[in-house]
C-alpha atoms as a PDB file:
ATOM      1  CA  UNK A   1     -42.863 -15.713  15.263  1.00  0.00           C
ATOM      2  CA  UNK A   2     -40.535 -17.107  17.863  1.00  0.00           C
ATOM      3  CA  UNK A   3     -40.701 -15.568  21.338  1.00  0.00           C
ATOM      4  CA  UNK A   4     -38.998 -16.436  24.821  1.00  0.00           C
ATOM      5  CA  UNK A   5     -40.490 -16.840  28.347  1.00  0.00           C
ATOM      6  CA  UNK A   6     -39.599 -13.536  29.403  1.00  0.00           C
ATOM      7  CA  UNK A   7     -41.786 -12.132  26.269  1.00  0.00           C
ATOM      8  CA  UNK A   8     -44.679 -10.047  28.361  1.00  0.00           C
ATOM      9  CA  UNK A   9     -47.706  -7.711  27.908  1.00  0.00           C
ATOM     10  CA  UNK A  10     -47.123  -4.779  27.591  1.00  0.00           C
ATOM     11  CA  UNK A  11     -48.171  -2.192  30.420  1.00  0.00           C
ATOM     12  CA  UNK A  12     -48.617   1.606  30.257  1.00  0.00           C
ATOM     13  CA  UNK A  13     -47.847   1.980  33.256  1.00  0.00           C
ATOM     14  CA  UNK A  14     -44.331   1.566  32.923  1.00  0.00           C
ATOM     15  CA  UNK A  15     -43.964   4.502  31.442  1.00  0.00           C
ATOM     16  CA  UNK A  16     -44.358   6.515  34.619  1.00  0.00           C
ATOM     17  CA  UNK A  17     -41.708   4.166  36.620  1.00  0.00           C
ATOM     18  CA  UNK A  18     -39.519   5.491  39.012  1.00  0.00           C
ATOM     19  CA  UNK A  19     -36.121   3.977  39.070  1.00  0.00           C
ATOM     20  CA  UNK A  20     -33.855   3.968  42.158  1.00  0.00           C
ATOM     21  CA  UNK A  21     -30.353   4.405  41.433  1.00  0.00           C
ATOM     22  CA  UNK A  22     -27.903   4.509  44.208  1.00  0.00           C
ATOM     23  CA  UNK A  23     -30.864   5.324  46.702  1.00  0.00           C
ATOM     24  CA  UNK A  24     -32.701   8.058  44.300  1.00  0.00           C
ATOM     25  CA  UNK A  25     -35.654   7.738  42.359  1.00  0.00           C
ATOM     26  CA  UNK A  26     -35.694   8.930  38.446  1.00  0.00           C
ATOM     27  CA  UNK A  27     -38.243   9.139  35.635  1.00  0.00           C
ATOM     28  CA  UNK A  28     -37.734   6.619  33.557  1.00  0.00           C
ATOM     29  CA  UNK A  29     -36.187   8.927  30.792  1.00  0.00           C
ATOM     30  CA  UNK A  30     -33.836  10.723  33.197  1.00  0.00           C
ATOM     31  CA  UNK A  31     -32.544   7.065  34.552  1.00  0.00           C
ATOM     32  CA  UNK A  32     -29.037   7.049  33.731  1.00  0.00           C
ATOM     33  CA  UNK A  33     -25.139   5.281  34.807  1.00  0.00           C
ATOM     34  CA  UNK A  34     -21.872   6.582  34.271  1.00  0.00           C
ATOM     35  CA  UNK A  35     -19.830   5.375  30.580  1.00  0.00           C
ATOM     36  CA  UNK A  36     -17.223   4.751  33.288  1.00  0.00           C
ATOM     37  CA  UNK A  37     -19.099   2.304  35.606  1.00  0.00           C
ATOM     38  CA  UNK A  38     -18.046  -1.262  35.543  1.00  0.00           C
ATOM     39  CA  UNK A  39     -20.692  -2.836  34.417  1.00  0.00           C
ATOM     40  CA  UNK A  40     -21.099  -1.068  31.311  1.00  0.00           C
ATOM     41  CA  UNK A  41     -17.463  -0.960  30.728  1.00  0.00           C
ATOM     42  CA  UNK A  42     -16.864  -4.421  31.400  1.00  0.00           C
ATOM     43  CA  UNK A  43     -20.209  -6.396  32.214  1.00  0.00           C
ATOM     44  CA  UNK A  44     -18.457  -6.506  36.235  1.00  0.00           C
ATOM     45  CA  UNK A  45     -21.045  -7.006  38.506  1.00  0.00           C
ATOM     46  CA  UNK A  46     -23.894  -8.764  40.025  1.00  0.00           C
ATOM     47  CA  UNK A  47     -27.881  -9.113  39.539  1.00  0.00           C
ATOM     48  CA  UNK A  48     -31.270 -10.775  40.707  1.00  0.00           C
ATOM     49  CA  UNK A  49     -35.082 -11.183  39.158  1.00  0.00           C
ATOM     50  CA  UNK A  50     -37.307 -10.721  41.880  1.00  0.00           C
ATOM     51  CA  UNK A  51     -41.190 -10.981  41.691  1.00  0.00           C
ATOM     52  CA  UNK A  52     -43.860  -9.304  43.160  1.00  0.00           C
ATOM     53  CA  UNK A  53     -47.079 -10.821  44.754  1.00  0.00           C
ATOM     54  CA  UNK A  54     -49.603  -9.152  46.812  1.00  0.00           C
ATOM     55  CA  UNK A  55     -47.287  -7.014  48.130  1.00  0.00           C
ATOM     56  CA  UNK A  56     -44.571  -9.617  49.244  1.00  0.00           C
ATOM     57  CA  UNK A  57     -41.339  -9.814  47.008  1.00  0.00           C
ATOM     58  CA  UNK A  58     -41.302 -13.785  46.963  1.00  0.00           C
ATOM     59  CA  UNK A  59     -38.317 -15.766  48.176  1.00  0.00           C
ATOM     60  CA  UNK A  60     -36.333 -12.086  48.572  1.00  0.00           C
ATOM     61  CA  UNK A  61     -33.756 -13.798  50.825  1.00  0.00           C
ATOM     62  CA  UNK A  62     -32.818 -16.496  49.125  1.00  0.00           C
ATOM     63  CA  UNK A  63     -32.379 -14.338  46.226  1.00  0.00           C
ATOM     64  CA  UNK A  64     -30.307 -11.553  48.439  1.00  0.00           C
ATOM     65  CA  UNK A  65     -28.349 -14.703  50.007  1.00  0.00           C
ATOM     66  CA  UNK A  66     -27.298 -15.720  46.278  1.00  0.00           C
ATOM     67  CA  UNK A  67     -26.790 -11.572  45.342  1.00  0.00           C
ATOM     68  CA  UNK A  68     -24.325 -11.721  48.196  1.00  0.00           C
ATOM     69  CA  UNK A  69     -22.292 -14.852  47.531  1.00  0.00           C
ATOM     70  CA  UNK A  70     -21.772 -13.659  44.151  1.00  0.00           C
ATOM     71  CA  UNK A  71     -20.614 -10.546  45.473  1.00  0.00           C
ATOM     72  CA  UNK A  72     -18.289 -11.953  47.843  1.00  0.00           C
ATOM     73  CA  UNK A  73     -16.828 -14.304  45.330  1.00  0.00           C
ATOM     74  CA  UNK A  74     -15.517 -11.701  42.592  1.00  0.00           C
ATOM     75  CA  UNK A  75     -14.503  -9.505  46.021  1.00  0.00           C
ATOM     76  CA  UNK A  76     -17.253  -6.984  45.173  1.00  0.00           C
ATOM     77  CA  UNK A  77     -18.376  -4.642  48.751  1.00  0.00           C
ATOM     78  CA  UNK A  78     -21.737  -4.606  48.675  1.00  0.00           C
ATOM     79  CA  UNK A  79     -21.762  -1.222  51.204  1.00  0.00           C
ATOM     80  CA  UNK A  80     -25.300  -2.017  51.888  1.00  0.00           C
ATOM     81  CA  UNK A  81     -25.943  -4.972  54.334  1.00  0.00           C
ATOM     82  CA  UNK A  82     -28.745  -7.181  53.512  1.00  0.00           C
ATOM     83  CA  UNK A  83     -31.753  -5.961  55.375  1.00  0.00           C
ATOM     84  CA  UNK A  84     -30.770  -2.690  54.178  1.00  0.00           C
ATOM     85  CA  UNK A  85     -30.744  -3.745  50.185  1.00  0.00           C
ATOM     86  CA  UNK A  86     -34.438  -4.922  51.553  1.00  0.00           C
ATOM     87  CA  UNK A  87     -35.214  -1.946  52.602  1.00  0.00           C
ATOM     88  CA  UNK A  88     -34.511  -0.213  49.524  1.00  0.00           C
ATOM     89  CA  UNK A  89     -36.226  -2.344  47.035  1.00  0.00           C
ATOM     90  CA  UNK A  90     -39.705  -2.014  49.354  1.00  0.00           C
ATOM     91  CA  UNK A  91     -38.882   1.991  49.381  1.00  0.00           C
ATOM     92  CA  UNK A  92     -38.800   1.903  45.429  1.00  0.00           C
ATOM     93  CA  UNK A  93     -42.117  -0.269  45.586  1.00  0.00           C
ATOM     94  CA  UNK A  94     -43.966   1.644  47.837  1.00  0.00           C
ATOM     95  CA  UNK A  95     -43.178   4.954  46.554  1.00  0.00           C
ATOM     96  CA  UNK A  96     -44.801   4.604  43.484  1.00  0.00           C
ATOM     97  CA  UNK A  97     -48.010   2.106  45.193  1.00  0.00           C
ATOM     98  CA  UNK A  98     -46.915  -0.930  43.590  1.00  0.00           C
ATOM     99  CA  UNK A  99     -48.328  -4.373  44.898  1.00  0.00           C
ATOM    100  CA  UNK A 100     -48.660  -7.086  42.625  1.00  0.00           C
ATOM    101  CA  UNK A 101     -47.699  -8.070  38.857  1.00  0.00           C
ATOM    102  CA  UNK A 102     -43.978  -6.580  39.034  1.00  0.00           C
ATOM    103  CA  UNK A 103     -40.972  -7.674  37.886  1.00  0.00           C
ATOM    104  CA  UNK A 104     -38.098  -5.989  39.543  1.00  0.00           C
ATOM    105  CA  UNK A 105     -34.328  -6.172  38.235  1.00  0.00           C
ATOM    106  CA  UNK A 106     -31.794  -5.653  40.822  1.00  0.00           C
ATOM    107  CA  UNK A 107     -28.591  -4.623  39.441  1.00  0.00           C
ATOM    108  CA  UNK A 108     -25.084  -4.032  41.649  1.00  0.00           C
ATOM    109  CA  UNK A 109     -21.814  -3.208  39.858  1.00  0.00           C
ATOM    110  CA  UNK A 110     -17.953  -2.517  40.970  1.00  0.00           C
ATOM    111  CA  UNK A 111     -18.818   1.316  40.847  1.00  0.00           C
ATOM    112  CA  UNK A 112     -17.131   3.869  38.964  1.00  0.00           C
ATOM    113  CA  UNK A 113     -13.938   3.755  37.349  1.00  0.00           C
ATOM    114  CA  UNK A 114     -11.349   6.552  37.329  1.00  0.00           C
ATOM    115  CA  UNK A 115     -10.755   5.287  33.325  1.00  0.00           C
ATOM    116  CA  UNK A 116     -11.546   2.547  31.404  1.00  0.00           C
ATOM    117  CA  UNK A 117      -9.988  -0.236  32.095  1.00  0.00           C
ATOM    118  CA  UNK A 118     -10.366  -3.597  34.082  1.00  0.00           C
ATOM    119  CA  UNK A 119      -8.273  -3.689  37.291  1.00  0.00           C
ATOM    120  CA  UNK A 120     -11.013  -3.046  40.083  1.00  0.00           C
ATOM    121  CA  UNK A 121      -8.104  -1.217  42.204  1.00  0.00           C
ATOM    122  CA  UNK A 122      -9.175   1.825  39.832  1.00  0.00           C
ATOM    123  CA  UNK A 123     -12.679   1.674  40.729  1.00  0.00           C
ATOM    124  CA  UNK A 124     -13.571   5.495  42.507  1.00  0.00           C
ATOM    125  CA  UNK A 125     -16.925   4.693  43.606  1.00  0.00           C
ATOM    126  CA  UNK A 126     -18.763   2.605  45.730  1.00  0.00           C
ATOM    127  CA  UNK A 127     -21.427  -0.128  44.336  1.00  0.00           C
ATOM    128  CA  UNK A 128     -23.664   1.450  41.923  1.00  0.00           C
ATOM    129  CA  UNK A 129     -27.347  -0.025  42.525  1.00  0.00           C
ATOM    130  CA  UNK A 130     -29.844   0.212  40.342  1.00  0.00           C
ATOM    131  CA  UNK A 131     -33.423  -1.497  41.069  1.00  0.00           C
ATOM    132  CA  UNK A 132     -35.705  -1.555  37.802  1.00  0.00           C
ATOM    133  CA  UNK A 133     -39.278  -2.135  39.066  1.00  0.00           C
ATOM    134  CA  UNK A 134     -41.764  -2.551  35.882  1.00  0.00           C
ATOM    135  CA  UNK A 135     -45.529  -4.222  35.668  1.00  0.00           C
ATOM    136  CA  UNK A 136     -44.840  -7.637  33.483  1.00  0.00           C
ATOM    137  CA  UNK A 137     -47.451 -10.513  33.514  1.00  0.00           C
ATOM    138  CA  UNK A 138     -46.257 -13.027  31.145  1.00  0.00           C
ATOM    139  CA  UNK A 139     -47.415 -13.800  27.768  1.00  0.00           C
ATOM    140  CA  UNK A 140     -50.613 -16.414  28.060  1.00  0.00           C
ATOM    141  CA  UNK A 141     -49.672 -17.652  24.584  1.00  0.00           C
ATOM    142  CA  UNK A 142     -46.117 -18.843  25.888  1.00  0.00           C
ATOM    143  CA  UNK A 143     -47.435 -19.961  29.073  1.00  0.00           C
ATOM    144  CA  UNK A 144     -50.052 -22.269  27.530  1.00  0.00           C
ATOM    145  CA  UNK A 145     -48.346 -23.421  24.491  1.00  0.00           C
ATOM    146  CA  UNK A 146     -45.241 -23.551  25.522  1.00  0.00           C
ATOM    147  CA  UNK A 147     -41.407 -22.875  23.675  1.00  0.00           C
ATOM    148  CA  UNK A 148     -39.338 -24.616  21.186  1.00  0.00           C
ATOM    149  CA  UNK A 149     -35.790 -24.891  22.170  1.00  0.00           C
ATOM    150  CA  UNK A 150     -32.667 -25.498  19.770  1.00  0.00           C
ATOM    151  CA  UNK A 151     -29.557 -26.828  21.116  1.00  0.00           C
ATOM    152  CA  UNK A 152     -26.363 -24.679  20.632  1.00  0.00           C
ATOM    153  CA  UNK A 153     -23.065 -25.542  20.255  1.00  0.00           C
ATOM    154  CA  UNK A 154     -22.405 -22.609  23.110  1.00  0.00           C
ATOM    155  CA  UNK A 155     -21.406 -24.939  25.931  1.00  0.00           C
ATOM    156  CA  UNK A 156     -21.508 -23.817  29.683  1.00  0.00           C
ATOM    157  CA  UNK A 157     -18.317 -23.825  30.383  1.00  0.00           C
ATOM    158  CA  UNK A 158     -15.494 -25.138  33.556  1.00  0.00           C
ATOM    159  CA  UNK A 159     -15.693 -22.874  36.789  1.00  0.00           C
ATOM    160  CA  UNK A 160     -12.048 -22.361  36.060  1.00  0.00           C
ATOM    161  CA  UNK A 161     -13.004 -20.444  32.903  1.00  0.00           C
ATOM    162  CA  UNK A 162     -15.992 -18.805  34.023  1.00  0.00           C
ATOM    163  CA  UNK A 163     -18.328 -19.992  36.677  1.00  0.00           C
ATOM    164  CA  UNK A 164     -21.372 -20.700  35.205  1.00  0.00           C
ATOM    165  CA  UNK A 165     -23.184 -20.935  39.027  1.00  0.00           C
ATOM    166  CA  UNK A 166     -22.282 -16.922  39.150  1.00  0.00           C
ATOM    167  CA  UNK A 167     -25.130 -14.599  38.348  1.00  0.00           C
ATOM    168  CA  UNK A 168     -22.894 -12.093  36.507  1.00  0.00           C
ATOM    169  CA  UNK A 169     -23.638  -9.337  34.420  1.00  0.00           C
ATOM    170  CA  UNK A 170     -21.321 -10.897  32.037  1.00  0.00           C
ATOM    171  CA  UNK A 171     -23.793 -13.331  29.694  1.00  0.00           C
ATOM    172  CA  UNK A 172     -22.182 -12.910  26.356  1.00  0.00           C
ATOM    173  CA  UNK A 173     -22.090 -17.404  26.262  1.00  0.00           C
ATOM    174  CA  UNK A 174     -25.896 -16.718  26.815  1.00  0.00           C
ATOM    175  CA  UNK A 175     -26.255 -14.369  24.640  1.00  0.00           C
ATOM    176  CA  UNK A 176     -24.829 -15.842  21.661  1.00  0.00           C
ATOM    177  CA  UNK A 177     -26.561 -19.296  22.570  1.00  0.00           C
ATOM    178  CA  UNK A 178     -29.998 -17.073  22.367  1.00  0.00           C
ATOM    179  CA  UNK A 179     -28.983 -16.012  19.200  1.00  0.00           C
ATOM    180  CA  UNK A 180     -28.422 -18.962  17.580  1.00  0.00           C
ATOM    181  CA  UNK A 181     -31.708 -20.436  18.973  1.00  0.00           C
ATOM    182  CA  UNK A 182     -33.643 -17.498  17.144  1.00  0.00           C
ATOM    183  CA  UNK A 183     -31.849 -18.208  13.974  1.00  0.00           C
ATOM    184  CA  UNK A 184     -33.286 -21.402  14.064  1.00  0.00           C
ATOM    185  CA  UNK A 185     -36.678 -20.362  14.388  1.00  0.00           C
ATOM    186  CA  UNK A 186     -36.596 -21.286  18.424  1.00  0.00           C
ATOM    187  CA  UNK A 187     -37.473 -19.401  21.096  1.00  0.00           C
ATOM    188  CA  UNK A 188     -34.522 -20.160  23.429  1.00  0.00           C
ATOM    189  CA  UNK A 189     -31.296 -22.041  23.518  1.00  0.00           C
ATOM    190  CA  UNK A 190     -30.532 -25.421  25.322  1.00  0.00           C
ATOM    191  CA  UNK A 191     -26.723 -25.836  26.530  1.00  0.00           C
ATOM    192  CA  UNK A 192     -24.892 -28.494  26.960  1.00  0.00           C
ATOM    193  CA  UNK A 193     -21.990 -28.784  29.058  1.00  0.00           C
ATOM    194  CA  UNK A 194     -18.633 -29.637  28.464  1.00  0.00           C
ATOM    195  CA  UNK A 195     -18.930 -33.315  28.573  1.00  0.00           C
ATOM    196  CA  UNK A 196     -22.089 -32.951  26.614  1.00  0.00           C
ATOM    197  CA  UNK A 197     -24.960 -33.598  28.958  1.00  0.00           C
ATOM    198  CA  UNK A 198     -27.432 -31.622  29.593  1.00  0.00           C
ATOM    199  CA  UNK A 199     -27.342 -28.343  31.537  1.00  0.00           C
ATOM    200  CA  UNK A 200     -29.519 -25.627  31.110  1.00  0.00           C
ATOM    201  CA  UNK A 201     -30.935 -23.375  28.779  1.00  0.00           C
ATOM    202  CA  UNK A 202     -29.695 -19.421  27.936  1.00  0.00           C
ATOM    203  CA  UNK A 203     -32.034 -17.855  30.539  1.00  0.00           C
ATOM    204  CA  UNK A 204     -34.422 -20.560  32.431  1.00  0.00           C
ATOM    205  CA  UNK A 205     -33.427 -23.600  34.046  1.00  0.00           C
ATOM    206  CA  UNK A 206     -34.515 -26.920  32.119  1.00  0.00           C
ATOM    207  CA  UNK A 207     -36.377 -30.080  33.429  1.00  0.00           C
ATOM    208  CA  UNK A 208     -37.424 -33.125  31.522  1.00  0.00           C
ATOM    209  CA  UNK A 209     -40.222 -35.628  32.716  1.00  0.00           C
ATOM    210  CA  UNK A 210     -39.421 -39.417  32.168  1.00  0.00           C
ATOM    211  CA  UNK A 211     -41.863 -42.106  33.517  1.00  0.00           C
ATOM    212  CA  UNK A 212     -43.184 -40.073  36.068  1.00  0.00           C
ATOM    213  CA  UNK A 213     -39.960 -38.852  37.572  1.00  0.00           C
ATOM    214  CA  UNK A 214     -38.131 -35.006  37.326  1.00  0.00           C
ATOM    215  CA  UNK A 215     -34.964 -34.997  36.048  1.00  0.00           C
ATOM    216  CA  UNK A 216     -32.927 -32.049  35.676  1.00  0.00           C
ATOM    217  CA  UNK A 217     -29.106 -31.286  35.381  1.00  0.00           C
ATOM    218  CA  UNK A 218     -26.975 -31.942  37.382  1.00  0.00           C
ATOM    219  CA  UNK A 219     -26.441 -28.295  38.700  1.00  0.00           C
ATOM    220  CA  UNK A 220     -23.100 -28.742  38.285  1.00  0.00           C
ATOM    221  CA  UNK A 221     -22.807 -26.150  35.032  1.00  0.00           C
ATOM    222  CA  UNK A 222     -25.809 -23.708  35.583  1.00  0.00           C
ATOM    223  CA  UNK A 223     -26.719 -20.912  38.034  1.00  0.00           C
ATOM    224  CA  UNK A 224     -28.731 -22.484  41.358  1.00  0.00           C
ATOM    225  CA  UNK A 225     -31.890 -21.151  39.949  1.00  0.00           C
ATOM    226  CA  UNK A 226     -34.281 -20.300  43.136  1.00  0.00           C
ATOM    227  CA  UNK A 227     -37.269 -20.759  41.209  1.00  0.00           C
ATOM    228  CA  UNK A 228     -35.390 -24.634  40.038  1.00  0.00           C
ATOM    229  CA  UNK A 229     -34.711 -25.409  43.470  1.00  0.00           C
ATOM    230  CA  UNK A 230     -38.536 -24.318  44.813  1.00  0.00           C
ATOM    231  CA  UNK A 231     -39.777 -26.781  42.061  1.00  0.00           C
ATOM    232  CA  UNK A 232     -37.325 -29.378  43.098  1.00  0.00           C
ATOM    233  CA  UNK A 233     -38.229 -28.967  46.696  1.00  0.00           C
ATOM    234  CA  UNK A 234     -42.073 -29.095  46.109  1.00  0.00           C
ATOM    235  CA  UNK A 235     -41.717 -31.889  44.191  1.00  0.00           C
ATOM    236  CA  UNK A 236     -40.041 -33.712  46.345  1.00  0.00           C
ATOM    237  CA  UNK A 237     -42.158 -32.747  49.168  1.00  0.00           C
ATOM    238  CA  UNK A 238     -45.229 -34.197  47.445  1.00  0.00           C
ATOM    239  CA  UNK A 239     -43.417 -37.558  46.714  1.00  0.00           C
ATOM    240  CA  UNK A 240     -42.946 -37.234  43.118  1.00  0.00           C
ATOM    241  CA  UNK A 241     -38.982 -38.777  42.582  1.00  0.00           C
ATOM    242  CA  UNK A 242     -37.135 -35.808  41.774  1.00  0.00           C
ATOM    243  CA  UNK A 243     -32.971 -36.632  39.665  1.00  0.00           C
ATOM    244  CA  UNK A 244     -30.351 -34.257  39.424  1.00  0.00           C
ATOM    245  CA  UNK A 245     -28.079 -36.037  37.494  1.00  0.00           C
ATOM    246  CA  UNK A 246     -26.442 -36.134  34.123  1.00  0.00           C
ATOM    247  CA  UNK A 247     -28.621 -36.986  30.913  1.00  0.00           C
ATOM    248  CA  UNK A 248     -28.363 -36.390  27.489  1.00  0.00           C
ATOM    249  CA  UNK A 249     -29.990 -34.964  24.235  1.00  0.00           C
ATOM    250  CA  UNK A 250     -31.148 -38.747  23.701  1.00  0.00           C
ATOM    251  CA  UNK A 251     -33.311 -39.177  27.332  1.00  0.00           C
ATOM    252  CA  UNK A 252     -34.426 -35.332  25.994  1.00  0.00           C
ATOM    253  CA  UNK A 253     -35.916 -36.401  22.902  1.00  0.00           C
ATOM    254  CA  UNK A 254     -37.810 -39.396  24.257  1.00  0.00           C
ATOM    255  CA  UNK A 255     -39.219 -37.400  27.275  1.00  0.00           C
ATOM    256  CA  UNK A 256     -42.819 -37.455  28.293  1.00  0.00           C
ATOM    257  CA  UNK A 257     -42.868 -34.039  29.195  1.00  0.00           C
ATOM    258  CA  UNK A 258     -40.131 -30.807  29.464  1.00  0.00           C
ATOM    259  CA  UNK A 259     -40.341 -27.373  30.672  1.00  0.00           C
ATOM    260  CA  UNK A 260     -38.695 -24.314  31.750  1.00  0.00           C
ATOM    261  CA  UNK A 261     -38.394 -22.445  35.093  1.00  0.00           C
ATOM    262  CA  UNK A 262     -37.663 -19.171  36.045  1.00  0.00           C
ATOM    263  CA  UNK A 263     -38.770 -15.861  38.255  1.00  0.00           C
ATOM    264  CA  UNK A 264     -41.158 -14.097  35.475  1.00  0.00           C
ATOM    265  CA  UNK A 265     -42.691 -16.467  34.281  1.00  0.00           C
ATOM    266  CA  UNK A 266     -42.579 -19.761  36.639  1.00  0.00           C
ATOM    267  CA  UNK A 267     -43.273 -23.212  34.988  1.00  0.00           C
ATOM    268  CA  UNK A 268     -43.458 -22.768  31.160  1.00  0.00           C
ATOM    269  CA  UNK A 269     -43.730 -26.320  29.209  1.00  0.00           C
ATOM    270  CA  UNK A 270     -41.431 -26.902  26.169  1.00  0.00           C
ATOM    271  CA  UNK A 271     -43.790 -27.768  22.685  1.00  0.00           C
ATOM    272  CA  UNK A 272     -40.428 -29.166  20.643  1.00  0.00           C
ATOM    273  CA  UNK A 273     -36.564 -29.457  21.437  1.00  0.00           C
ATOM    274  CA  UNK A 274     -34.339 -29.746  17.851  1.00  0.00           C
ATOM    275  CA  UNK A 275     -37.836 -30.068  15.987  1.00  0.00           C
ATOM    276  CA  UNK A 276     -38.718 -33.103  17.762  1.00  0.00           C
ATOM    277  CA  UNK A 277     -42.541 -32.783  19.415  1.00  0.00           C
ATOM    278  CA  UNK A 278     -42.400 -34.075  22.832  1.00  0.00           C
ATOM    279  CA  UNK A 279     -45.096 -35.895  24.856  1.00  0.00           C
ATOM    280  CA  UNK A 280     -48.201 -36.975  23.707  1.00  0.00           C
ATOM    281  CA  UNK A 281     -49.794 -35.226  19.874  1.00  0.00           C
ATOM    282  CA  UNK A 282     -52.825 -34.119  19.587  1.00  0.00           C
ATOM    283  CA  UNK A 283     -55.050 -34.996  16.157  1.00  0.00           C
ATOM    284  CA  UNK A 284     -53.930 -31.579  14.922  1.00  0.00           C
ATOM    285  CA  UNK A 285     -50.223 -32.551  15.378  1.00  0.00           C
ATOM    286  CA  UNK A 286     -50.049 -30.233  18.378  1.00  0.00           C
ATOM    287  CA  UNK A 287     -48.425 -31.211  21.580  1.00  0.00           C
ATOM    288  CA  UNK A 288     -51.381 -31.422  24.591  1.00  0.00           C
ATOM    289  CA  UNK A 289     -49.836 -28.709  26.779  1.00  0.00           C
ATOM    290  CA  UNK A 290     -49.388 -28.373  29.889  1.00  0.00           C
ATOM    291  CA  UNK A 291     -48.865 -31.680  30.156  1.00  0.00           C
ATOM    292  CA  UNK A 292     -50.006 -33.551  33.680  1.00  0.00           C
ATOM    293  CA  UNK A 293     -46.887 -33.417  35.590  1.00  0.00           C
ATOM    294  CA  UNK A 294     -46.230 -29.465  34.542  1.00  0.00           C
ATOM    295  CA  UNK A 295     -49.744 -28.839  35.435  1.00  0.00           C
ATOM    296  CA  UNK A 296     -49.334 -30.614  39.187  1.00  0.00           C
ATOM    297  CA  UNK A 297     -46.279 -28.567  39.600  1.00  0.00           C
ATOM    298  CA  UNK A 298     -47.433 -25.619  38.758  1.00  0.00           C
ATOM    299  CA  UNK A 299     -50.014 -25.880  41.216  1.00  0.00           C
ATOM    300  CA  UNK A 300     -47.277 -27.032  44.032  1.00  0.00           C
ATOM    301  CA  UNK A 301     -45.395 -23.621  43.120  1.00  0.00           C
ATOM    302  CA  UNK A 302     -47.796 -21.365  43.268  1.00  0.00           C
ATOM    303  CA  UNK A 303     -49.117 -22.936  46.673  1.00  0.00           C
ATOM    304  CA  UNK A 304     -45.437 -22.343  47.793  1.00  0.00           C
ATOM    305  CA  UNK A 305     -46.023 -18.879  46.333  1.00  0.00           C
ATOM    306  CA  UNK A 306     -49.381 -18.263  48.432  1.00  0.00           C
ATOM    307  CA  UNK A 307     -47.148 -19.675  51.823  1.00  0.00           C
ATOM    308  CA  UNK A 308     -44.402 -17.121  51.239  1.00  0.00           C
ATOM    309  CA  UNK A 309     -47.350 -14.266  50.864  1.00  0.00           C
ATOM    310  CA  UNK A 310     -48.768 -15.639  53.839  1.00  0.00           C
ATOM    311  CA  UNK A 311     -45.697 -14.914  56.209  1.00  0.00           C
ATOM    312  CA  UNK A 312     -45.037 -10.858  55.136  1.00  0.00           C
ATOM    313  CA  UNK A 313     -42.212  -8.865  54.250  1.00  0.00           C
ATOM    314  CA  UNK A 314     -40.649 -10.270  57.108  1.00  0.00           C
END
């Protein structure tokens, strides 16, 4: 059965969540937005994946600084200033004693709409906010085996259509690139983009390993994944020759090594792209995963990890 990196155990716990909306806490059940808000009418709006370790939601400004920009750039007021947003995702934490092994979804849209229809000059409302905390550790079954990816013939598209660097609620290109992964039998979708190299994949940020070097797009068609550019950086800082540059489906297939990246579930490796194995086969005809260079990164993230712990909630 096919399944995706964001595929988790399942926690009872999370029935009993509280869910802050707009600065209140619900019940889970009683958790609810407007038919009129933006982002349900029209997928208008913002969002982040945030983690939390040992009390410390990891890399929280760099994912604020990106919630921001976004914000800015479809001419969205946030209301809330930064340290404020902060403050509000720790409230929602600490209310209900959470500490470690959560996944939190911060969501901001236009607001409320005085009737359905696009123009934001009808929006009546400030931002709505909504921060989803929930207990997810990731499936050890996708972490140690790894996914098989099937390129779709969803491309991510020009800025001047819609930017695919903007973490937007809209993700119907992603969406329909999942599904026609799973209809292969895959657990997520590689995209190409428009001049049909490499860029990304529906919901993690791809990286292939060729004679000891990291290559990965070129950035120029996918969101600046924080978790992509902590892998980059560690890499880098340990010497091993990090590429962001253009490659195709060709350099994929004759890869030593590929894997995924992303807030829930960190490095994942990839088992087979388009039904091709990669890296070395075992005598079973199973790919040895995690492969050396996944396993050596991992262990640079999750140091980086440990250092971001280290320094607080700042």
């Amino acid at each position: 059965m096919a399944h995706g990196t964001h595929d988790y155990v399942d926690d009872p716990r999370n029935r009993d969540i509280l869910i802050n909306i707009n600065g209140l806490l619900h019940k889970r059940e009683d958790a609810k937005v407007s038919v009129f808000d933006s982002g349900y009418i029209l997928g208008d709006g913002v969002w982040e994946g945030l983690r939390l370790h040992d009390g410390v939601v990891v890399f929280l400004d760099r994912h604020l600084r990106r919630l921001y920009e976004g914000a800015r750039a479809i001419d969205m007021d946030m209301e809330l200033s930064p340290s404020e947003l902060k403050g509000r995702i720790y409230e929602t934490l600490d209310a209900q004693g959470m500490t470690d092994g959560v996944h939190i979804r911060l969501m901001v849209t236009r607001g409320i709409k005085a009737t359905p229809y696009q123009d934001p000059r009808i929006t009546i409302t400030p931002p709505t906010i909504v921060i989803i905390p929930e207990y997810k550790a990731p499936l050890k079954a996708t972490t140690d085996k790894g996914i098989r990816l099937h390129t779709a013939h969803v491309r991510r598209g020009y800025p001047d259509v819609q930017d695919p660097k903007l973490n937007s609620h809209s993700k119907l290109n992603c969406i329909t690139a999942c599904i026609q992964a799973a209809k292969a039998g895959a657990d997520e979708a590689l995209m190409l983009d428009p001049h049909g190299f490499v860029a990304t994949c529906n919901s993690t940020h791809f990286f292939i390993v060729r004679r000891g070097e990291v290559w990965t797009s070129s950035g120029n068609y996918c969101l600046d994944g924080i978790t992509r550019r902590n892998v980059i950086e560690v890499a880098q800082e340990a010497g091993i020759p990090v590429h962001e540059r253009d490659f195709s489906l060709s350099d994929v297939y004759g890869a030593e090594e590929a894997f995924v990246t992303g807030t829930f579930a960190g490095l994942v490796p990839v088992r087979e792209v388009d039904g091709r194995v990669l890296g070395d086969v075992m005598a079973a005809g199973e790919p040895a995963l995690p492969g050396p260079m996944v396993t050596r990164l991992r262990e640079l993230y999750r140091a980086r990890i440990a250092a971001e712990v280290a320094k607080g909630r700042g």
